[in-house]
N, C-alpha and C. Protein backbone atom coordinates (compact mmCIF):
# COMPACT_ATOMS: atom_id res chain seq x y z
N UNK A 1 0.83 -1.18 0.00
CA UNK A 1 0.00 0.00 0.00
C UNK A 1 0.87 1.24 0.00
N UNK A 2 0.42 2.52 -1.14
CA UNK A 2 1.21 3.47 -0.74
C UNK A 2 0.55 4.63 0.28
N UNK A 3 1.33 5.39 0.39
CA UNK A 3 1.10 6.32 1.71
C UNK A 3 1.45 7.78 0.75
N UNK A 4 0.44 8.30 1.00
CA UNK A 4 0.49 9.76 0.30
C UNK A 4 -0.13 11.01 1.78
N UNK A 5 0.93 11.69 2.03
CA UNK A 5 1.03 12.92 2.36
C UNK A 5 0.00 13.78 1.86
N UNK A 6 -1.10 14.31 2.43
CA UNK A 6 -2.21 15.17 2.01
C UNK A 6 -2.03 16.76 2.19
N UNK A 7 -1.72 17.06 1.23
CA UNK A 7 -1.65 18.73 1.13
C UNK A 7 -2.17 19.72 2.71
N UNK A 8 -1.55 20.28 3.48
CA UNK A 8 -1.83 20.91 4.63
C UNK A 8 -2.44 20.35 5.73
N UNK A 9 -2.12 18.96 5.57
CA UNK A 9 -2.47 17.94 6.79
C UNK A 9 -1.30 16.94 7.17
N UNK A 10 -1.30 16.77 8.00
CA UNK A 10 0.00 15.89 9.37
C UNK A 10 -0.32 14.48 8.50
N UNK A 11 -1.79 14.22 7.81
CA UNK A 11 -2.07 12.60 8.02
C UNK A 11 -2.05 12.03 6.93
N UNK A 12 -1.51 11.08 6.58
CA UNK A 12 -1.44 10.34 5.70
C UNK A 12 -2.28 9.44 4.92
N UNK A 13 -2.42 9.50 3.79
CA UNK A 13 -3.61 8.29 2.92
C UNK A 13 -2.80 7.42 3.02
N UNK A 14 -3.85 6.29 2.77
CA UNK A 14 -3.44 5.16 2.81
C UNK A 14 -4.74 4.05 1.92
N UNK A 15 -3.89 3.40 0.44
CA UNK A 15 -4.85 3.32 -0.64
C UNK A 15 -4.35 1.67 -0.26
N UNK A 16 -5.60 0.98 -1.18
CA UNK A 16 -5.29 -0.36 -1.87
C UNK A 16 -5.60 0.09 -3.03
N UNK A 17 -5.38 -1.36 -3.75
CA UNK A 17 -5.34 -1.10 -5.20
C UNK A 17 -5.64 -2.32 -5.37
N UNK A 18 -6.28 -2.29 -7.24
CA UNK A 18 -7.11 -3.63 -8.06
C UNK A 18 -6.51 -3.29 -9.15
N UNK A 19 -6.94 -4.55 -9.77
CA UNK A 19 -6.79 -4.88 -11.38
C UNK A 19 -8.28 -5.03 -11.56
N UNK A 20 -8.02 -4.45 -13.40
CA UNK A 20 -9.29 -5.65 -13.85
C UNK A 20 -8.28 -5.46 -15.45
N UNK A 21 -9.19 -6.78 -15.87
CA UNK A 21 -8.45 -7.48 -17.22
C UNK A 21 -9.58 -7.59 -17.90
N UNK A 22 -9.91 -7.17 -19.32
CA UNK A 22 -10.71 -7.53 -20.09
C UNK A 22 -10.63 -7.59 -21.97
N UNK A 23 -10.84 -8.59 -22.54
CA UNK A 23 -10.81 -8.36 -23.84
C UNK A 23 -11.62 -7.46 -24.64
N UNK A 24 -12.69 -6.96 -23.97
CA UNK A 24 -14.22 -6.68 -25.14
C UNK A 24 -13.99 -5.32 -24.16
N UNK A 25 -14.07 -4.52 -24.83
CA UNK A 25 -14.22 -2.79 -24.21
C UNK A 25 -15.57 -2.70 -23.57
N UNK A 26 -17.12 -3.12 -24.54
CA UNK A 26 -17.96 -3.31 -23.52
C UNK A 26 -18.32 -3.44 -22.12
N UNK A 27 -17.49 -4.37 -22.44
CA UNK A 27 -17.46 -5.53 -20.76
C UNK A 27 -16.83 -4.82 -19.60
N UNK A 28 -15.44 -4.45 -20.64
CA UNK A 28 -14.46 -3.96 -19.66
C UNK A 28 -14.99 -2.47 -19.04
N UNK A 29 -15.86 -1.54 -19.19
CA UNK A 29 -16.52 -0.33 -18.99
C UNK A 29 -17.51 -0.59 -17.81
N UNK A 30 -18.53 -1.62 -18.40
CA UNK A 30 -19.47 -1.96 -17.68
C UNK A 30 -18.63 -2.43 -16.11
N UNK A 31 -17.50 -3.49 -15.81
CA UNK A 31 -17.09 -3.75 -15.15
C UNK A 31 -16.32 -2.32 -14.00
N UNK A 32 -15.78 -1.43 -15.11
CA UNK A 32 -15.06 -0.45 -14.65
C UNK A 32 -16.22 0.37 -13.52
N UNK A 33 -17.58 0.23 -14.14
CA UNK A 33 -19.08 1.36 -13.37
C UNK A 33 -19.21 0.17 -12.59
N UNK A 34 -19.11 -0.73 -12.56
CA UNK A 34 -19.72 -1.30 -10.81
C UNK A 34 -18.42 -1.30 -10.15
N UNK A 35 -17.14 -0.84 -10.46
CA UNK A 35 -15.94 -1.14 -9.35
C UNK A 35 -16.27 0.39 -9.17
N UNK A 36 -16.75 1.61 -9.91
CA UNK A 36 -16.58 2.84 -9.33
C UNK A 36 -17.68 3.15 -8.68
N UNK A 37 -18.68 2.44 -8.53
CA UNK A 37 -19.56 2.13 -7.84
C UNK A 37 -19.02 2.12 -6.28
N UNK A 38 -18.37 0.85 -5.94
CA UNK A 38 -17.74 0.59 -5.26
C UNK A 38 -16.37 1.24 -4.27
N UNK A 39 -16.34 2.51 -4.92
CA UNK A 39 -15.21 3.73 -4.77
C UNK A 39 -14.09 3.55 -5.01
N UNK A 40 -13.81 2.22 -6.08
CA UNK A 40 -12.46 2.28 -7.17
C UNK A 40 -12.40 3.65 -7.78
N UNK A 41 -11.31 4.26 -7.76
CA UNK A 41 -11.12 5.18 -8.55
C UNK A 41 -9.91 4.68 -10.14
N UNK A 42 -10.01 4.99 -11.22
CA UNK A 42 -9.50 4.38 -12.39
C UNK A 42 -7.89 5.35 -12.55
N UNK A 43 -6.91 4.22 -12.38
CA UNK A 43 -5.63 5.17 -12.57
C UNK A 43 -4.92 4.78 -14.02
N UNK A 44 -4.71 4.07 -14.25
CA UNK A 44 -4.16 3.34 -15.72
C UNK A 44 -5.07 2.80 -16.36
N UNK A 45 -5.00 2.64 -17.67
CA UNK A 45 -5.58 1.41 -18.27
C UNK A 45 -4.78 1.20 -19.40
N UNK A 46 -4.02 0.19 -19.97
CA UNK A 46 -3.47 -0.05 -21.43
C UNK A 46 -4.17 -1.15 -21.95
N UNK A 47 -3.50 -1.29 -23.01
CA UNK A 47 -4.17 -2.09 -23.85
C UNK A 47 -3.11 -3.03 -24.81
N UNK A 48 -2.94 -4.69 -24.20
CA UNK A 48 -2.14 -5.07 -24.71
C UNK A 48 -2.22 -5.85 -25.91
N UNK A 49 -1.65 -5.95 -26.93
CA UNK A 49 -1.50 -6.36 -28.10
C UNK A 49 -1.71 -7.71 -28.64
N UNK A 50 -0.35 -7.88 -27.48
CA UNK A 50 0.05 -9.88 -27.61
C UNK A 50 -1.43 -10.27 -26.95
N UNK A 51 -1.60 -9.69 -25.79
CA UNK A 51 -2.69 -10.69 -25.47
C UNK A 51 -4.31 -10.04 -25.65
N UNK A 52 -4.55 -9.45 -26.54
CA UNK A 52 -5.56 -8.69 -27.20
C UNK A 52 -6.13 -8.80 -25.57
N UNK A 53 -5.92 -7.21 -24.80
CA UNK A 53 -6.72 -7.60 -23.93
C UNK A 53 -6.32 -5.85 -23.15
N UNK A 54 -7.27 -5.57 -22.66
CA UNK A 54 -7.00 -4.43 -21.81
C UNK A 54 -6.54 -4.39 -20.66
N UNK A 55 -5.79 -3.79 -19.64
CA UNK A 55 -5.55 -4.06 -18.60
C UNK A 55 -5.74 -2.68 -17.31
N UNK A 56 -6.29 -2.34 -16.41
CA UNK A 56 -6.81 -1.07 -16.13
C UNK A 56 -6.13 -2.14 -14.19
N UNK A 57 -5.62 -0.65 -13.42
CA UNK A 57 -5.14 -0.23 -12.34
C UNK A 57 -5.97 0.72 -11.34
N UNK A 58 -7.14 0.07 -10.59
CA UNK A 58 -7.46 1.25 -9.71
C UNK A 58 -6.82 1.13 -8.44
N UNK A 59 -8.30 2.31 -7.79
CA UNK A 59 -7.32 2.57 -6.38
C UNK A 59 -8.60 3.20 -5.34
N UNK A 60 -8.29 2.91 -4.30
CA UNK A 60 -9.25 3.63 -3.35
C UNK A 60 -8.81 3.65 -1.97
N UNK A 61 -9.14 4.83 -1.42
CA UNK A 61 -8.59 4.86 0.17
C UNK A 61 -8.93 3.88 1.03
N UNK A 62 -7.85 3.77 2.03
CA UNK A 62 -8.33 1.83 2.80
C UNK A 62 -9.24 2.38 3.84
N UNK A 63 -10.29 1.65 4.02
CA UNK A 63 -11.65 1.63 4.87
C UNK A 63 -11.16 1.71 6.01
């Protein structure tokens, strides 16, 4: 987990983080609205070639 320093505060965040993997952009969107649902926030997403497949990095503050 990283630890991020909050602008004019002593206290520190403190995130986890997910994957999601998907071939079909559809899918992979629909999947993306129920994890931000969930208070994933979306930091990366690429899109790999070899394995025709998207690959997306969220994140959300730990509960």
């Amino acid at each position: 987990m990283e630890q991020v320093k909050t602008q004019g505060d002593d206290t520190l965040q403190k995130w986890e983080y997910t994957s999601a993997r998907h071939s079909d952009p559809v899918s992979l969107a629909e999947l993306l609205n129920k994890l931000g649902q969930a208070g994933w926030e979306l930091v990366t997403c690429t899109y790999t070639e070899s394995y025709f497949s998207y690959t997306c990095l969220l994140k959300r503050p730990v509960r």
